[in-house]
C-alpha atoms as a PDB file:
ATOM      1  CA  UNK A   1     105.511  76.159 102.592  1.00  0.00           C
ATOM      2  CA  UNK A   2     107.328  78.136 105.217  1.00  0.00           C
ATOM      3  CA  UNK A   3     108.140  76.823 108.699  1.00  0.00           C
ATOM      4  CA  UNK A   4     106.568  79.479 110.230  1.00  0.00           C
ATOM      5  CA  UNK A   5     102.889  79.822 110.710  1.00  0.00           C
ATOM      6  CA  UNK A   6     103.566  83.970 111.278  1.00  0.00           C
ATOM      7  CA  UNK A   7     103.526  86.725 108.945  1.00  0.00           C
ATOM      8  CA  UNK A   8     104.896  90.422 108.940  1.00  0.00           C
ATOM      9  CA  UNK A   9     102.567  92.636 107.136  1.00  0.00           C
ATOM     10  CA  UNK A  10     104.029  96.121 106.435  1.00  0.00           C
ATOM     11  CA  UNK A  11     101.271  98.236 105.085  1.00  0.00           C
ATOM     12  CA  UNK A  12     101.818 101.530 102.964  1.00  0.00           C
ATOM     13  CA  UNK A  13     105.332 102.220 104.638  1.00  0.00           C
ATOM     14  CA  UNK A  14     105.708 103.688 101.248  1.00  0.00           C
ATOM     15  CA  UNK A  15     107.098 107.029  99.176  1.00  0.00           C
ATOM     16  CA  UNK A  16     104.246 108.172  99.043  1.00  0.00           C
ATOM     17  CA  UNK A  17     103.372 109.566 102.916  1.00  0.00           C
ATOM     18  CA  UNK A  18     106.605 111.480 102.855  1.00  0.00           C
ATOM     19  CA  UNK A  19     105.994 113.641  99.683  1.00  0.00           C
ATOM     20  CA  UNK A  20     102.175 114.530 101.858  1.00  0.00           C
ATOM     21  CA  UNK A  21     102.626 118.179 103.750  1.00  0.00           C
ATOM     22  CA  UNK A  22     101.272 116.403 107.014  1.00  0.00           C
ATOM     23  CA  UNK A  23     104.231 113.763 106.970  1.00  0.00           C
ATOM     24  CA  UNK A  24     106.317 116.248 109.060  1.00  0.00           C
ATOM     25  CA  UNK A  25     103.631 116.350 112.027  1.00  0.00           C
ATOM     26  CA  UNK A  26     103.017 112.572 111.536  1.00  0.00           C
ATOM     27  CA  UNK A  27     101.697 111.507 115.411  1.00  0.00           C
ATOM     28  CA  UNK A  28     104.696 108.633 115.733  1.00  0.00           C
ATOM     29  CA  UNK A  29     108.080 110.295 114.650  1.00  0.00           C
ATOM     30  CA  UNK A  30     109.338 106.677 115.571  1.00  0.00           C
ATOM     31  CA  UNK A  31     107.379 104.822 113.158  1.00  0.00           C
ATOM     32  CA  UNK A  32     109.617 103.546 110.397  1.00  0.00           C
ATOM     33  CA  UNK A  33     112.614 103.043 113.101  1.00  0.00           C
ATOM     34  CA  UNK A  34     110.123 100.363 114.849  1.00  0.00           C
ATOM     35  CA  UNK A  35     108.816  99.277 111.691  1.00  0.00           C
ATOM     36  CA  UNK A  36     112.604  97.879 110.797  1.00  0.00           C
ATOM     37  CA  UNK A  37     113.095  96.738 114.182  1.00  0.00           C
ATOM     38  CA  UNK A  38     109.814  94.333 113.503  1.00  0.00           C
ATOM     39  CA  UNK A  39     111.216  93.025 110.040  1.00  0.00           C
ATOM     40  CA  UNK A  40     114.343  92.487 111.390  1.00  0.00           C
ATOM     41  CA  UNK A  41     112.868  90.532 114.021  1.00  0.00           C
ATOM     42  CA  UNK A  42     110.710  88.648 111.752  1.00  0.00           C
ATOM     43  CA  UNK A  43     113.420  87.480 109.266  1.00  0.00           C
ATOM     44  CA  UNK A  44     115.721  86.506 112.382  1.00  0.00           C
ATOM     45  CA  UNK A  45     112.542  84.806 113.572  1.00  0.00           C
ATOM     46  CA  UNK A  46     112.003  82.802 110.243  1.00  0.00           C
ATOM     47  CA  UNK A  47     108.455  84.842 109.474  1.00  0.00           C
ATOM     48  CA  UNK A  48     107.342  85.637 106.430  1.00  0.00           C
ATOM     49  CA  UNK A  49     107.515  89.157 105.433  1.00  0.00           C
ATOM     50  CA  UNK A  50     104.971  90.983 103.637  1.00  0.00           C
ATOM     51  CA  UNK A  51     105.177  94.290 102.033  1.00  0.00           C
ATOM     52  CA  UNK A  52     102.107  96.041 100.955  1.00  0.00           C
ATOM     53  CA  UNK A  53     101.724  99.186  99.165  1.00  0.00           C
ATOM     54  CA  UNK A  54      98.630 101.566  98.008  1.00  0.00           C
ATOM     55  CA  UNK A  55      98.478 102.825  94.516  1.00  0.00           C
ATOM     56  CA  UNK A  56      95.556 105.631  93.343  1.00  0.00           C
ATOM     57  CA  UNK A  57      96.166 104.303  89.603  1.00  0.00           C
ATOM     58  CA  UNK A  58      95.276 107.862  87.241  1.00  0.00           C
ATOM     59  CA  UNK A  59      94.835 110.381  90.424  1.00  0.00           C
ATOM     60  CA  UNK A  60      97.957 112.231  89.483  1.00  0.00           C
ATOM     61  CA  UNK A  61      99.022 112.397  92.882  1.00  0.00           C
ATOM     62  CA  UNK A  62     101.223 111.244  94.993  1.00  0.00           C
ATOM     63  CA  UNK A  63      99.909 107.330  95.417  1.00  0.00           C
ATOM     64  CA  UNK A  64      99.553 107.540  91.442  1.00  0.00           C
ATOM     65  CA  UNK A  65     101.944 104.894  90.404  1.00  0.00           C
ATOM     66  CA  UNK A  66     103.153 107.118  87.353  1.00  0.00           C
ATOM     67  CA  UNK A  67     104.426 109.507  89.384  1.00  0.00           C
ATOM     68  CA  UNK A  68     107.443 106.879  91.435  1.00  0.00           C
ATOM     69  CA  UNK A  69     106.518 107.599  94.918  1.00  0.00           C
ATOM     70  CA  UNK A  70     104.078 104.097  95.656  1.00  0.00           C
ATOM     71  CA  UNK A  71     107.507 102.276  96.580  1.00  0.00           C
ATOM     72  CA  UNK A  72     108.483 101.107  99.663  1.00  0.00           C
ATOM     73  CA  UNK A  73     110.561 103.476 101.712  1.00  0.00           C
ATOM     74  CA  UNK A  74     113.738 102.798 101.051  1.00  0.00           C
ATOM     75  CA  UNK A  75     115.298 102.785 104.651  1.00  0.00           C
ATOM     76  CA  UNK A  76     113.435  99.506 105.312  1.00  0.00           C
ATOM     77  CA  UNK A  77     115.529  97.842 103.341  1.00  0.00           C
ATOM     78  CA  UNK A  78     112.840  95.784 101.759  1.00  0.00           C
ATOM     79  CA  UNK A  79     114.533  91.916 100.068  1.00  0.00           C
ATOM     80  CA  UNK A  80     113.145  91.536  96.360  1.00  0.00           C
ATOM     81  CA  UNK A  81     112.776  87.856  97.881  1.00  0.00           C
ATOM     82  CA  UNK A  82     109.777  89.268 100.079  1.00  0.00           C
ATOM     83  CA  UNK A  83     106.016  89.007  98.782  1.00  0.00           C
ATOM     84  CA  UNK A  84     105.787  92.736  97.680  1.00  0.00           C
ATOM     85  CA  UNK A  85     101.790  93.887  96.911  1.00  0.00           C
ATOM     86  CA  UNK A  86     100.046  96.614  95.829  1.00  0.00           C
ATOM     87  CA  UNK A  87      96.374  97.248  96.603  1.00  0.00           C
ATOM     88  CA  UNK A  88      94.129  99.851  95.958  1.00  0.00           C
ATOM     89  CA  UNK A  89      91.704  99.381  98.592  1.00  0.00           C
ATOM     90  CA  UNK A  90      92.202 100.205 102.530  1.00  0.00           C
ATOM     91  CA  UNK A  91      91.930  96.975 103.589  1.00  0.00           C
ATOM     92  CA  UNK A  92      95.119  94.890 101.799  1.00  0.00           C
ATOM     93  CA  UNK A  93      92.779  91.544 101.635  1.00  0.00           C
ATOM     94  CA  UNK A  94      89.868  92.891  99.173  1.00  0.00           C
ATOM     95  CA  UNK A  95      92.073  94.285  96.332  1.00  0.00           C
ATOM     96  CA  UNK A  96      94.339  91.546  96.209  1.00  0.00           C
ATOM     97  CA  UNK A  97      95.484  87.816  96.565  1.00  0.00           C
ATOM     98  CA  UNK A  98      96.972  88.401 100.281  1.00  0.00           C
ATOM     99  CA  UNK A  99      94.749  85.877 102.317  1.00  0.00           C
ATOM    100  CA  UNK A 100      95.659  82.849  99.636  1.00  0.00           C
ATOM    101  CA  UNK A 101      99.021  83.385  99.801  1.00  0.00           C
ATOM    102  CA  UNK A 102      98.847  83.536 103.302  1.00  0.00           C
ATOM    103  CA  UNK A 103      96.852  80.445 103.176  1.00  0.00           C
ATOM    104  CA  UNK A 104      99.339  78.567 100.832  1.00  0.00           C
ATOM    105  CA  UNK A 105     101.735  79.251 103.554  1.00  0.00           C
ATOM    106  CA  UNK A 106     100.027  78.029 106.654  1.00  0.00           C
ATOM    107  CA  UNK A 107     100.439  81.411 108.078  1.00  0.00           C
ATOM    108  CA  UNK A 108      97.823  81.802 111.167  1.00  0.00           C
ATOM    109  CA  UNK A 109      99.113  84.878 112.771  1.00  0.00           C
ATOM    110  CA  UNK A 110     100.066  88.169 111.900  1.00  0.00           C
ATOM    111  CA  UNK A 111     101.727  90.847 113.241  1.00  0.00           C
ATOM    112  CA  UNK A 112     100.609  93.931 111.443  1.00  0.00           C
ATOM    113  CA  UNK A 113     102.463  97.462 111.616  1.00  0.00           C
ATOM    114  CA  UNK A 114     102.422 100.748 108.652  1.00  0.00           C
ATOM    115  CA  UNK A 115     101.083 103.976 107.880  1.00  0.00           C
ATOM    116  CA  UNK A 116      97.790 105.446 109.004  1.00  0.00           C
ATOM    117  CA  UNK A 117      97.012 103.949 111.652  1.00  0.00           C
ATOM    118  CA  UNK A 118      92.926 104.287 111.690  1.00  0.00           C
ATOM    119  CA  UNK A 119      92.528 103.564 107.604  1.00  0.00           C
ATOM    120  CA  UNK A 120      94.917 100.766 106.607  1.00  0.00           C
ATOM    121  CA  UNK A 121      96.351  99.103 109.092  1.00  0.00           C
ATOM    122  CA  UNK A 122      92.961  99.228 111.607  1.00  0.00           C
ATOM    123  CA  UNK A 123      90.734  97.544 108.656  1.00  0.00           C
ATOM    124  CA  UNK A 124      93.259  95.505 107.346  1.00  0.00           C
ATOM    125  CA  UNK A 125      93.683  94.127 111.356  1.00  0.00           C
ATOM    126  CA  UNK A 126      89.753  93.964 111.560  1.00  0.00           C
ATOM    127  CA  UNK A 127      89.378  91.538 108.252  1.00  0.00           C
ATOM    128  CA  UNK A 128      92.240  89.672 108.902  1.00  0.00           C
ATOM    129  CA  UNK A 129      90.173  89.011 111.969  1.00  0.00           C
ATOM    130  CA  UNK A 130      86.974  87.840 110.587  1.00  0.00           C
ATOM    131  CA  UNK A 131      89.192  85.832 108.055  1.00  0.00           C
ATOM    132  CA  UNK A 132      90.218  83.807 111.193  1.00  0.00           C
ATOM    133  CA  UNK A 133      93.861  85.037 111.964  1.00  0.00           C
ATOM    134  CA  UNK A 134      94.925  85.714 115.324  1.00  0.00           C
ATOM    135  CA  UNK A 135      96.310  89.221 115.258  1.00  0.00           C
ATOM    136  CA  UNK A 136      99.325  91.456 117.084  1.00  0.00           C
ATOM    137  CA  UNK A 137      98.681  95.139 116.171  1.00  0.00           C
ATOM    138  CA  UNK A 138     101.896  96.871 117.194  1.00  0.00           C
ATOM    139  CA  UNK A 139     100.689 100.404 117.725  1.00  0.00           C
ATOM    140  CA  UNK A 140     103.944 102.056 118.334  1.00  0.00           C
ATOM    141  CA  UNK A 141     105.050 100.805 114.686  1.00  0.00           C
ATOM    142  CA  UNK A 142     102.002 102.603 113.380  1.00  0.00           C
ATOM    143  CA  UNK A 143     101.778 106.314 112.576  1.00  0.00           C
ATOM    144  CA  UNK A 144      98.750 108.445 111.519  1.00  0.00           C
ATOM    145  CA  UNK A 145      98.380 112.729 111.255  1.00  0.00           C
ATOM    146  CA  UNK A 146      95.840 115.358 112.732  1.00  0.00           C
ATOM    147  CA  UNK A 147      92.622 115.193 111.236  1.00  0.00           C
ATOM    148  CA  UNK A 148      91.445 119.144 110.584  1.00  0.00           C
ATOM    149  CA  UNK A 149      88.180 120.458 111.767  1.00  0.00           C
ATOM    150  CA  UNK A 150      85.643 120.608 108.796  1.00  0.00           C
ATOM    151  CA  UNK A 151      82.170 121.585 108.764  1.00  0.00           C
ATOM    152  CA  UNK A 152      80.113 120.835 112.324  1.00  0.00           C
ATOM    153  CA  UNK A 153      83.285 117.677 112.911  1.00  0.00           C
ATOM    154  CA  UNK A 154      85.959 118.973 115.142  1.00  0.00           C
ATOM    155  CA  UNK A 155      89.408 118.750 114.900  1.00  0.00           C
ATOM    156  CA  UNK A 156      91.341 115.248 116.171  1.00  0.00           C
ATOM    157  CA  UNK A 157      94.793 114.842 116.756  1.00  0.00           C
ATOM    158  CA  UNK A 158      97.028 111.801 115.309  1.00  0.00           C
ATOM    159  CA  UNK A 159      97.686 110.478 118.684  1.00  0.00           C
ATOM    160  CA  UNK A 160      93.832 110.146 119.799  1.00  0.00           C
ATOM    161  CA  UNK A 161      93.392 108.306 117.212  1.00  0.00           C
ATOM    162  CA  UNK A 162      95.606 106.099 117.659  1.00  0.00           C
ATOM    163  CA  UNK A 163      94.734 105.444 121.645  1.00  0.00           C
ATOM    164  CA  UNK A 164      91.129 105.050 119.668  1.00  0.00           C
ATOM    165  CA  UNK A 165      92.318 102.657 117.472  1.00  0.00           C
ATOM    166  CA  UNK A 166      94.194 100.865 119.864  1.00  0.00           C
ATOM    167  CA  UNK A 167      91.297 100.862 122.272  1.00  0.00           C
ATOM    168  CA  UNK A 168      88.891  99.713 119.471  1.00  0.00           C
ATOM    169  CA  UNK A 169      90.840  96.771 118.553  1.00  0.00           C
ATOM    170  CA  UNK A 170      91.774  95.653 121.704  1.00  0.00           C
ATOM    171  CA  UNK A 171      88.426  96.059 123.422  1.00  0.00           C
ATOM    172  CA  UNK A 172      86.067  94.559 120.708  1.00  0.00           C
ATOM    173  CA  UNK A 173      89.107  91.335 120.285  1.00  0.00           C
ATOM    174  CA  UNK A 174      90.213  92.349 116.841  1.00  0.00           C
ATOM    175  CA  UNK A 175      94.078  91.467 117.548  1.00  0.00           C
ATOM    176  CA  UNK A 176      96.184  91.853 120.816  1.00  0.00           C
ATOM    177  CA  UNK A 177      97.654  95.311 120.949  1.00  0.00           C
ATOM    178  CA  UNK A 178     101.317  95.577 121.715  1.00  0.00           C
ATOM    179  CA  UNK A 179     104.686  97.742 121.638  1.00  0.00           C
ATOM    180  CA  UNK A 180     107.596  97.269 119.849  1.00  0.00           C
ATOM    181  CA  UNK A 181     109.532  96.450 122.597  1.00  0.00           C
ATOM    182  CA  UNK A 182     107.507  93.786 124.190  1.00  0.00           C
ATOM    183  CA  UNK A 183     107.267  92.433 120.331  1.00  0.00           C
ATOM    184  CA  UNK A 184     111.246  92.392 120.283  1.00  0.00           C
ATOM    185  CA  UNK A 185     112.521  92.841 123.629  1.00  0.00           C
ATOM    186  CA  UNK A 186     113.444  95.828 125.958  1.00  0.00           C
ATOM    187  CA  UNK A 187     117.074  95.725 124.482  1.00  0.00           C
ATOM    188  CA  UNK A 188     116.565  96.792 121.012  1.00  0.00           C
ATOM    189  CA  UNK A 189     113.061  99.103 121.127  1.00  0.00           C
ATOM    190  CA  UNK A 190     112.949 102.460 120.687  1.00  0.00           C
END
């Protein structure tokens, strides 16, 4: 059992996103720079760190694990000591045995931080909810993209929905929205 009753989830920070065309316009150019500020507070902290990825097993593209990119992005610096899991769900709790590892761990809070904001990391926040954990959703060390106009639905851009998801979570007490910086201090935040 670890001595800490928090846990670092780092969802689809993974290969994968950067091989996507819309990776370049992503609404958080900041993203994976926070996201190692949060593990390296974590592991300084004594919190467990979890890495999740998303596989598309047999899609052919580019979150098919055949194809090498459903790996953790390498500048993270993920430790093979780490839990490391792969889902293939949005939300990282249905597809795989996150909450009783959690749960074998005494972990009670999480701090939860990755890639697309609204899909992921927002569902993943709101289940780990109803499962009972108190949550920190540091928006800053999310990131989503531009959703394009189709049909009669218009066009929205990465950053409303993140202020959506932010205001979503916060307002309807899925997890305590924060920054980076209040999550590690004003010294080291981008």
């Amino acid at each position: 059992m670890t001595t800490s009753s928090t846990a670092l989830l780092v969802i689809d920070a993974q290969e994968s996103f950067r091989r996507r065309d819309d990776w370049s316009t992503t609404a958080n150019p900041a993203v994976l720079d926070n996201i190692a500020l949060l593990v390296d507070r974590a592991r300084a902290s004594g919190d467990v760190v979890v890495w999740i990825t998303h596989a598309d097993p047999g899609s052919g593209g580019v979150f098919d694990p055949q194809n090498g990119q459903v790996r953790v992005m390498a500048q993270l610096g993920q430790d093979d000591a780490e839990t490391a899991l792969t889902k293939t769900t949005i939300n990282a709790f249905a597809s795989t045995d996150l909450h009783e590892r959690l749960e074998s761990q005494g972990i009670r809070r999480l701090v939860v931080c990755g890639i697309r904001t609204e899909q992921c990391c927002e569902t993943t926040t709101r289940a780990a909810a109803d499962l009972g954990y108190e949550v920190e959703f540091v928006t800053d060390a999310t990131t989503t993209s531009d959703i394009a106009a189709s049909g009669a639905l218009a066009a929205v851009s990465g950053a409303d929905i993140m202020r959506r998801t932010e205001s979503v979570l916060a307002a309807r007490g899925f997890a305590t929205v924060t920054t980076t910086r209040e999550r590690v201090g004003a010294a080291t935040a981008i």
